[in-house]
PDB file of N, CA and C in Angstrom:
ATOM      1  N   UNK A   1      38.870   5.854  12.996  1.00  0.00           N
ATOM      2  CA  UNK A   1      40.064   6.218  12.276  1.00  0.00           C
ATOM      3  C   UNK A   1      40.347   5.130  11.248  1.00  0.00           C
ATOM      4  N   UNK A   2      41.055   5.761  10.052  1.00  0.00           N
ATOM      5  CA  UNK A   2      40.985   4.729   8.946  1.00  0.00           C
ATOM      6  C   UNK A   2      42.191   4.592   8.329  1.00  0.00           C
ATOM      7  N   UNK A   3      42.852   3.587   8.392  1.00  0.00           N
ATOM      8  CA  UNK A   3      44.744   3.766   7.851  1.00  0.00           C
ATOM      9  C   UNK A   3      44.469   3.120   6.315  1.00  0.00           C
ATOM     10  N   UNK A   4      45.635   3.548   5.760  1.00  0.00           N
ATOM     11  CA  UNK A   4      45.561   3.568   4.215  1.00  0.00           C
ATOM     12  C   UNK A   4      46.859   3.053   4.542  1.00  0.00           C
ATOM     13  N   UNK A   5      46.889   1.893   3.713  1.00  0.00           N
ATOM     14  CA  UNK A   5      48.617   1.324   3.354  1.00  0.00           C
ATOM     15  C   UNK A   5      49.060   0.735   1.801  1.00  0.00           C
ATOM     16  N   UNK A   6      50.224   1.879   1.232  1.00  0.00           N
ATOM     17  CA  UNK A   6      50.042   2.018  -0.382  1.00  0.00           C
ATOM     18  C   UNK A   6      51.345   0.932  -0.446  1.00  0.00           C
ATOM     19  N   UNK A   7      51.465   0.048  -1.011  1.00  0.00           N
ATOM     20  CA  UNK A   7      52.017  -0.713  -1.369  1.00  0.00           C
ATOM     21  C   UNK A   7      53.351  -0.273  -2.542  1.00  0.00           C
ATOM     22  N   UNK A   8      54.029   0.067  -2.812  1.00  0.00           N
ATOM     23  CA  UNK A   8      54.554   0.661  -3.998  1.00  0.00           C
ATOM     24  C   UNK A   8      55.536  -0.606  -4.342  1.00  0.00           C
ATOM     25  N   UNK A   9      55.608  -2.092  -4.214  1.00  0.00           N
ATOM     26  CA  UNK A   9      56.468  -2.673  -4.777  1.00  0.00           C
ATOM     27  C   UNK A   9      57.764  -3.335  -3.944  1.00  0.00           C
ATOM     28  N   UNK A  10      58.055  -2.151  -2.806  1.00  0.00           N
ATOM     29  CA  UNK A  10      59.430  -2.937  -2.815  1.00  0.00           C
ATOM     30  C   UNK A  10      59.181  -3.502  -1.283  1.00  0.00           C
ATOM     31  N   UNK A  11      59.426  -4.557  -1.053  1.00  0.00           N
ATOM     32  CA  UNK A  11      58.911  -5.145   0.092  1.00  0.00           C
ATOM     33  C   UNK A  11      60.257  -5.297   0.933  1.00  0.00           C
ATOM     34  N   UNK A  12      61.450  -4.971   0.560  1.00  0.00           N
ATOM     35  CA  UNK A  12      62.303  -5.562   1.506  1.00  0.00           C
ATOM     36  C   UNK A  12      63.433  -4.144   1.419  1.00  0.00           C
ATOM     37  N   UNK A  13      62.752  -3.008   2.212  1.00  0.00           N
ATOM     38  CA  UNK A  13      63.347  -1.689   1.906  1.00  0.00           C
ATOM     39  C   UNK A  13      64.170  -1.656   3.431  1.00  0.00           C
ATOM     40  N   UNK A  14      65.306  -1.003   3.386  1.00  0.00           N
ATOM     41  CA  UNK A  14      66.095  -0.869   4.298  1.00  0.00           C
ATOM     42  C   UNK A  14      65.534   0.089   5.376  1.00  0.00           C
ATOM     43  N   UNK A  15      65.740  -0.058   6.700  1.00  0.00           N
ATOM     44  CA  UNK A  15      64.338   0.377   7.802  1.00  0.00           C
ATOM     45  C   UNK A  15      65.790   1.685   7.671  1.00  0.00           C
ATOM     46  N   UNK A  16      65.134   3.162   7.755  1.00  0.00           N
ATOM     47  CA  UNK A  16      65.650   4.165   8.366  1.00  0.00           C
ATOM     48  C   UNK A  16      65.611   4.390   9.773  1.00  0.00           C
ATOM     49  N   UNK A  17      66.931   5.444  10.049  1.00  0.00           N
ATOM     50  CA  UNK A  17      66.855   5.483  11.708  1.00  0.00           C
ATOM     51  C   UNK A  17      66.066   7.128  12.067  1.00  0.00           C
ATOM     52  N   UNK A  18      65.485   6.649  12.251  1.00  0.00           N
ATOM     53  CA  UNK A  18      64.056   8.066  12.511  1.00  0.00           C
ATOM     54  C   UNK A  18      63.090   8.223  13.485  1.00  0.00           C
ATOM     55  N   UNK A  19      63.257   9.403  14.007  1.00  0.00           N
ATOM     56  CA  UNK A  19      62.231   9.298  15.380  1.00  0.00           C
ATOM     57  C   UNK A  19      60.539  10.133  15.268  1.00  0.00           C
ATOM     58  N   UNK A  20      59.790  10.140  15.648  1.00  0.00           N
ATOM     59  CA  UNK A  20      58.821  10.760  15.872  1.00  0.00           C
ATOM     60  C   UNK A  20      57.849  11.550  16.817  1.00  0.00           C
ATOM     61  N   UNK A  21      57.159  12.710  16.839  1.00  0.00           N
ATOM     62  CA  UNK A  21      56.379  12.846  18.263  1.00  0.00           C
ATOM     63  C   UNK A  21      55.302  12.241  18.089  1.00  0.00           C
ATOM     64  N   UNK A  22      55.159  11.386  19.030  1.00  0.00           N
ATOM     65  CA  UNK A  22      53.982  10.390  19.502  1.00  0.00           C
ATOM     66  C   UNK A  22      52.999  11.044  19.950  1.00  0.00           C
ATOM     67  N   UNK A  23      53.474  12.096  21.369  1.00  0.00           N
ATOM     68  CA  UNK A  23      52.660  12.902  21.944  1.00  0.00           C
ATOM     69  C   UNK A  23      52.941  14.313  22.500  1.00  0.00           C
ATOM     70  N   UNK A  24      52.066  14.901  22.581  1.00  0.00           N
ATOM     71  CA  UNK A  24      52.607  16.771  22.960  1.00  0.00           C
ATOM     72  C   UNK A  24      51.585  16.875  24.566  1.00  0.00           C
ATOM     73  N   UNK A  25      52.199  17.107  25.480  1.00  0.00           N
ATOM     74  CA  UNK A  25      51.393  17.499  26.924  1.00  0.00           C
ATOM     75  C   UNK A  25      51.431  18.802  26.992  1.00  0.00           C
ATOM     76  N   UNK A  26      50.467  20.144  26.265  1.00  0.00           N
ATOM     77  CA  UNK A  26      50.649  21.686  27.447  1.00  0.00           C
ATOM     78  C   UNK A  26      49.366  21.885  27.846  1.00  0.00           C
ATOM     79  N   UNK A  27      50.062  22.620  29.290  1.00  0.00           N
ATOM     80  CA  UNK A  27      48.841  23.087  30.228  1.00  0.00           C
ATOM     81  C   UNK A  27      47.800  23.440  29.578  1.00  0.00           C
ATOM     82  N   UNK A  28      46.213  23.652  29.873  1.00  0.00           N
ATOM     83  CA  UNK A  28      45.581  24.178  29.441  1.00  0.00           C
ATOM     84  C   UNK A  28      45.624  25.285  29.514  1.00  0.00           C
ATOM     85  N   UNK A  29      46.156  26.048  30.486  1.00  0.00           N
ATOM     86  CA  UNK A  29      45.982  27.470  30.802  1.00  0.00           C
ATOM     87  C   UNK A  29      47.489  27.854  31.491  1.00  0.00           C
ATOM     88  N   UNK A  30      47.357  28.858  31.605  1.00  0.00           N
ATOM     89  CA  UNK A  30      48.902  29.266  32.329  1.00  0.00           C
ATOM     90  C   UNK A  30      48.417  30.796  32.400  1.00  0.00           C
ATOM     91  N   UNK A  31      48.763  31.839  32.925  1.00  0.00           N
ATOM     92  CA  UNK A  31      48.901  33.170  33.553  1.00  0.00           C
ATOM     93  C   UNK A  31      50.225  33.759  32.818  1.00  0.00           C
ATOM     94  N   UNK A  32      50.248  35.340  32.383  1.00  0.00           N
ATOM     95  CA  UNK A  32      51.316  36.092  32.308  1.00  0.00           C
ATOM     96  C   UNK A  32      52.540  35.543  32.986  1.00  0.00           C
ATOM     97  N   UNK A  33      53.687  35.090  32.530  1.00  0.00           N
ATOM     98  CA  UNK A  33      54.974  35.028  33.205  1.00  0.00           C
ATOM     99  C   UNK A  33      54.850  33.497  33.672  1.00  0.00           C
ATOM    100  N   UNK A  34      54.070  32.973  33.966  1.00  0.00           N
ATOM    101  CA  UNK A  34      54.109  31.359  34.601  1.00  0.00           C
ATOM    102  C   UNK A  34      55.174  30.776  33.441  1.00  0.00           C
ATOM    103  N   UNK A  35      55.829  29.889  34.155  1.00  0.00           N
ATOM    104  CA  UNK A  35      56.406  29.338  33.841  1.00  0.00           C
ATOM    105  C   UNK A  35      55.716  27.635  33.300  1.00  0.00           C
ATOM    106  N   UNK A  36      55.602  26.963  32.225  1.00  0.00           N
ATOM    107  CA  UNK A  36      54.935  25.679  31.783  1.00  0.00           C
ATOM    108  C   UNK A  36      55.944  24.669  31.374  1.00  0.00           C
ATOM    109  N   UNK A  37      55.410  23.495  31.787  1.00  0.00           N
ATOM    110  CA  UNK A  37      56.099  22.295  31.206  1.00  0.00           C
ATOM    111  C   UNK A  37      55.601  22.120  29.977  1.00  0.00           C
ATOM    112  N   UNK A  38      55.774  21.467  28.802  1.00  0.00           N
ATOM    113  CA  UNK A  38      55.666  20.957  27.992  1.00  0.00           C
ATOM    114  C   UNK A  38      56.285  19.814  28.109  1.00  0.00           C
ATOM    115  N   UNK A  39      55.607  18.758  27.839  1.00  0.00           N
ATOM    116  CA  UNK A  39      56.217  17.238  27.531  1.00  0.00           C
ATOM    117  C   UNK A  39      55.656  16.618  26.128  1.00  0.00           C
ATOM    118  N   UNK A  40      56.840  16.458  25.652  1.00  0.00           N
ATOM    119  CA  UNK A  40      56.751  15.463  24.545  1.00  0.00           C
ATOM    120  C   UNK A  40      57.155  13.893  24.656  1.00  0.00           C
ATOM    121  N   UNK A  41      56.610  13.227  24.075  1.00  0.00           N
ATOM    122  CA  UNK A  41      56.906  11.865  23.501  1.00  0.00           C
ATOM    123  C   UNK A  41      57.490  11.336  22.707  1.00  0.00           C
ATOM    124  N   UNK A  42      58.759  11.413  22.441  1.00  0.00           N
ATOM    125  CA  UNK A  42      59.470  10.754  21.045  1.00  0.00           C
ATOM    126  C   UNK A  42      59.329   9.207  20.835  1.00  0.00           C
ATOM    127  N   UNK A  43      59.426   8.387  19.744  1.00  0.00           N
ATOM    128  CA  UNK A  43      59.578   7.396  19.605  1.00  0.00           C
ATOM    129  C   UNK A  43      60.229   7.165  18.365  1.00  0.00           C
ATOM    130  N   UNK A  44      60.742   5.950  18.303  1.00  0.00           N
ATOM    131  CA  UNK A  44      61.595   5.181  17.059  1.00  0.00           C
ATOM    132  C   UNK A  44      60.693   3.968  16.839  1.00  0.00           C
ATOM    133  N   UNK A  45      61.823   4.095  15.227  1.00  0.00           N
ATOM    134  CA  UNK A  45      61.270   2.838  14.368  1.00  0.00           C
ATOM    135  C   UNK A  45      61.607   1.907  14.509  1.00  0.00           C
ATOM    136  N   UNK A  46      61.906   1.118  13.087  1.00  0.00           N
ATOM    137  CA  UNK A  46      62.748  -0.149  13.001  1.00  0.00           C
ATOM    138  C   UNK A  46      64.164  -0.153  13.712  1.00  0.00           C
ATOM    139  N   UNK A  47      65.095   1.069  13.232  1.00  0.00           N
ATOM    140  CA  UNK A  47      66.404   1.210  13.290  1.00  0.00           C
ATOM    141  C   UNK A  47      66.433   1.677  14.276  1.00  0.00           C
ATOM    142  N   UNK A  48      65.643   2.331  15.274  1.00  0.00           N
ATOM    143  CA  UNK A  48      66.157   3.499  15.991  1.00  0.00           C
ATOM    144  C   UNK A  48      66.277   4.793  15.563  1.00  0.00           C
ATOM    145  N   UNK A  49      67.035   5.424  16.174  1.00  0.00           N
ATOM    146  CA  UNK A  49      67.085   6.925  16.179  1.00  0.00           C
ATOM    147  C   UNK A  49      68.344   7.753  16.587  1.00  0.00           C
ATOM    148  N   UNK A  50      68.912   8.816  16.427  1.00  0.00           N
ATOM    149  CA  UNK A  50      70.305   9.041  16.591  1.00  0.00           C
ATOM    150  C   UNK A  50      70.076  10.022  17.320  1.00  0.00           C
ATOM    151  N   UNK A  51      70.991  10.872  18.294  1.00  0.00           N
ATOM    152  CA  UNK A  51      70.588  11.681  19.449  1.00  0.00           C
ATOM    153  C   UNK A  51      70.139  13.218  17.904  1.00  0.00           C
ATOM    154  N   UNK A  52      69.289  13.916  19.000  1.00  0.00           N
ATOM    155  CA  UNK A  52      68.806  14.645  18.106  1.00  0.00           C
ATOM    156  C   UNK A  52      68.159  15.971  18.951  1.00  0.00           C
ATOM    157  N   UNK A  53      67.639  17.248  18.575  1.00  0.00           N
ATOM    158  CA  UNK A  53      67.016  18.072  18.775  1.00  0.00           C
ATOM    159  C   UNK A  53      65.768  18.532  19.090  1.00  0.00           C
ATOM    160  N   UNK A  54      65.169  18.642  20.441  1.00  0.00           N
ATOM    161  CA  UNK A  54      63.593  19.541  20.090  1.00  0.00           C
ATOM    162  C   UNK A  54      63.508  20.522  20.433  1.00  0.00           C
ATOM    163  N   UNK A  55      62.899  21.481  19.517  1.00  0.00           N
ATOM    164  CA  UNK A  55      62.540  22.813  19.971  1.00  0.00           C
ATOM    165  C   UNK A  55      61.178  22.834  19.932  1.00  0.00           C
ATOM    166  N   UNK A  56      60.610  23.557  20.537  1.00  0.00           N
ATOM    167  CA  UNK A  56      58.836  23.722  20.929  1.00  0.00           C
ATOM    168  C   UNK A  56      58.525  25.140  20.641  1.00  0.00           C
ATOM    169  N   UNK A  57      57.539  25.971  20.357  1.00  0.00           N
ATOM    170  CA  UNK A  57      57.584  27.374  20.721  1.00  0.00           C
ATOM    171  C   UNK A  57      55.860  27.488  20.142  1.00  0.00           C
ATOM    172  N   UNK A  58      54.882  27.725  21.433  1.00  0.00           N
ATOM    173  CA  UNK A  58      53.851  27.985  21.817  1.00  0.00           C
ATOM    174  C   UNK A  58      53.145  29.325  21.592  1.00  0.00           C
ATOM    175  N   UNK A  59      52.083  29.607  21.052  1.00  0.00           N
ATOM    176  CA  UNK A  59      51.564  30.853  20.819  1.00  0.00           C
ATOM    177  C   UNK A  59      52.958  31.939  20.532  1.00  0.00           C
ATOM    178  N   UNK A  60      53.561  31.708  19.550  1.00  0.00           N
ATOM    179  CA  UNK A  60      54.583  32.797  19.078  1.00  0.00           C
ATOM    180  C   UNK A  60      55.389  33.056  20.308  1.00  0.00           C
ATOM    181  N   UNK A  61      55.986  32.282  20.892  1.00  0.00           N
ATOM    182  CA  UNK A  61      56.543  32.487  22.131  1.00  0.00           C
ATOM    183  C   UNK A  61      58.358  31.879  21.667  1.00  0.00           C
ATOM    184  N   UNK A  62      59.460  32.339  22.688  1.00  0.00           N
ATOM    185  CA  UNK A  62      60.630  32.015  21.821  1.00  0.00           C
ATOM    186  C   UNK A  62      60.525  30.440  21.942  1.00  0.00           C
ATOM    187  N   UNK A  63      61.255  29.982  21.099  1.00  0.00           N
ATOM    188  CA  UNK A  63      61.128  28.520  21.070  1.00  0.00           C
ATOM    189  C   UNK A  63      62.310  28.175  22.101  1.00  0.00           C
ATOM    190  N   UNK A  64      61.631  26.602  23.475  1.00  0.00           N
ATOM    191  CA  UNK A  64      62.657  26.371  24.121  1.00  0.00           C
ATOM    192  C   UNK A  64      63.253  25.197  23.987  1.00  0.00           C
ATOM    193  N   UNK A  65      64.370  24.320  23.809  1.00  0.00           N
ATOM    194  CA  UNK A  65      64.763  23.721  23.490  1.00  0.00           C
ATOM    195  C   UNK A  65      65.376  22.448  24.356  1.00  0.00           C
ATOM    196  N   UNK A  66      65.273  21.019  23.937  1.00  0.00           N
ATOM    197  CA  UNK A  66      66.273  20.270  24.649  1.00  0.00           C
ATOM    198  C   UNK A  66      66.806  19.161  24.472  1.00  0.00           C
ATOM    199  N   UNK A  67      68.031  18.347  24.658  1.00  0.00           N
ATOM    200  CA  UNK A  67      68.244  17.167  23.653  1.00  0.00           C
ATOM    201  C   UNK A  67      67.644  15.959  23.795  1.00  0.00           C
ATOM    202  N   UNK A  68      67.832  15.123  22.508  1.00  0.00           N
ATOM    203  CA  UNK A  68      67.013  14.066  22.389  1.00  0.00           C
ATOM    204  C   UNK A  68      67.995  12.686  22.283  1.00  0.00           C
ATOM    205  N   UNK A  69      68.055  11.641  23.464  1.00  0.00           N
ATOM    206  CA  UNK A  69      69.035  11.028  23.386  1.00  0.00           C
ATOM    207  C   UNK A  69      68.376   9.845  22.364  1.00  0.00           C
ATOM    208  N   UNK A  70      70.363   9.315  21.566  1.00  0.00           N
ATOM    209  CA  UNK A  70      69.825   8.306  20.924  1.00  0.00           C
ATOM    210  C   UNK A  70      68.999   7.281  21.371  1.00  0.00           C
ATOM    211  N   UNK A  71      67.701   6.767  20.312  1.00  0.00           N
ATOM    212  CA  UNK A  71      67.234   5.557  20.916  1.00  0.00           C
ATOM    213  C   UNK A  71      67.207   4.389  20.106  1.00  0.00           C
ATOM    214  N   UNK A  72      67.032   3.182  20.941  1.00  0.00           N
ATOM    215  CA  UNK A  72      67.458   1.917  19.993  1.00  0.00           C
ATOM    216  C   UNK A  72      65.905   1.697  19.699  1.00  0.00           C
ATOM    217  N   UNK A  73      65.640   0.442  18.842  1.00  0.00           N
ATOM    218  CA  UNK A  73      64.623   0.161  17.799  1.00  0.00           C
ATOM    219  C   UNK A  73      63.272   0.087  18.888  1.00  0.00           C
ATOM    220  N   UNK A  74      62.443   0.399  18.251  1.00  0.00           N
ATOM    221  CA  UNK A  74      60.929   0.514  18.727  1.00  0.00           C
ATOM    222  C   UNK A  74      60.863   1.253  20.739  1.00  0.00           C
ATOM    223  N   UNK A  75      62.051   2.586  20.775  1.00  0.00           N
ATOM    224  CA  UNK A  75      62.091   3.122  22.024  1.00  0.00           C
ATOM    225  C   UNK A  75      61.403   4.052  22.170  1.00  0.00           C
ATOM    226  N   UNK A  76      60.931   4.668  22.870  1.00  0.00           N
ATOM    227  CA  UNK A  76      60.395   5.827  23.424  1.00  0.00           C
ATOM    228  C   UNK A  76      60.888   6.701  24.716  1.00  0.00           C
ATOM    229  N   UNK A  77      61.041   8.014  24.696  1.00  0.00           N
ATOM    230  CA  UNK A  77      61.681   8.717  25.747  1.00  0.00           C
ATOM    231  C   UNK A  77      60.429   9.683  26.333  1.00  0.00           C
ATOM    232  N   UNK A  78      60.257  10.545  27.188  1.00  0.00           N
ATOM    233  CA  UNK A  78      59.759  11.641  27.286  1.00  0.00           C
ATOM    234  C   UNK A  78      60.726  12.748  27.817  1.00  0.00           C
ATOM    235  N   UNK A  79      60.224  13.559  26.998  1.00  0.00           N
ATOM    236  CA  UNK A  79      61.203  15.084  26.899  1.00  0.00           C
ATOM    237  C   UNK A  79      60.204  15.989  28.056  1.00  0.00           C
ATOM    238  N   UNK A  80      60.935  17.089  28.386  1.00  0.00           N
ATOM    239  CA  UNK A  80      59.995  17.739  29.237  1.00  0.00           C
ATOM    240  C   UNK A  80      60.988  19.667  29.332  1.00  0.00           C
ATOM    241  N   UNK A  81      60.045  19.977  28.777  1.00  0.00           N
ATOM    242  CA  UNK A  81      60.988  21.232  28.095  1.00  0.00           C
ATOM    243  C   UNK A  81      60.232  22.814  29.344  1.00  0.00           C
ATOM    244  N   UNK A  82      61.130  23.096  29.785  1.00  0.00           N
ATOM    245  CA  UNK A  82      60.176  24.642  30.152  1.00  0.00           C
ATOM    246  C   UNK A  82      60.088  25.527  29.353  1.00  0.00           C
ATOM    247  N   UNK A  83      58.990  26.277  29.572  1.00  0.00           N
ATOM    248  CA  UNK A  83      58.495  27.325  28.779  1.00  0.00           C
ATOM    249  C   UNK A  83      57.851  28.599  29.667  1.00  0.00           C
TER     250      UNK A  83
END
């Protein structure tokens, strides 16, 4: 893997509070009607992160949803949503 880092000038930019998915866990398989976990991984940046929203929705399936508590700088949570 190969990271690219573009420089554009301003070196002392104010860190935003923003989270990300790190990681996505679904079953490999599941059956008609089974019920699945999904787990995600959120993480933050510099600033952190402010409580927030995930929705998931798998092979055109309704999307299920659940909250995302605020996190402070460089945190990580795991979410764990049924489906």
């Amino acid at each position: 893997m190969r990271h690219v880092l573009i420089d554009y000038g301003r070196r002392h930019r104010a860190a935003k509070r923003d989270a990300a998915l790190a990681d996505l866990t679904i079953p490999a398989s599941a059956s008609g009607g089974d019920t699945v976990q999904v787990a995600a991984l959120i993480t933050s940046g510099a600033a952190g992160a402010p409580e927030g929203q995930l929705s998931v929705s798998v092979d055109g399936a309704a999307p299920s949803s659940a909250a995302i508590p605020a996190l402070g700088a460089y945190a990580s949570t795991r979410i764990t949503v049924p489906m």
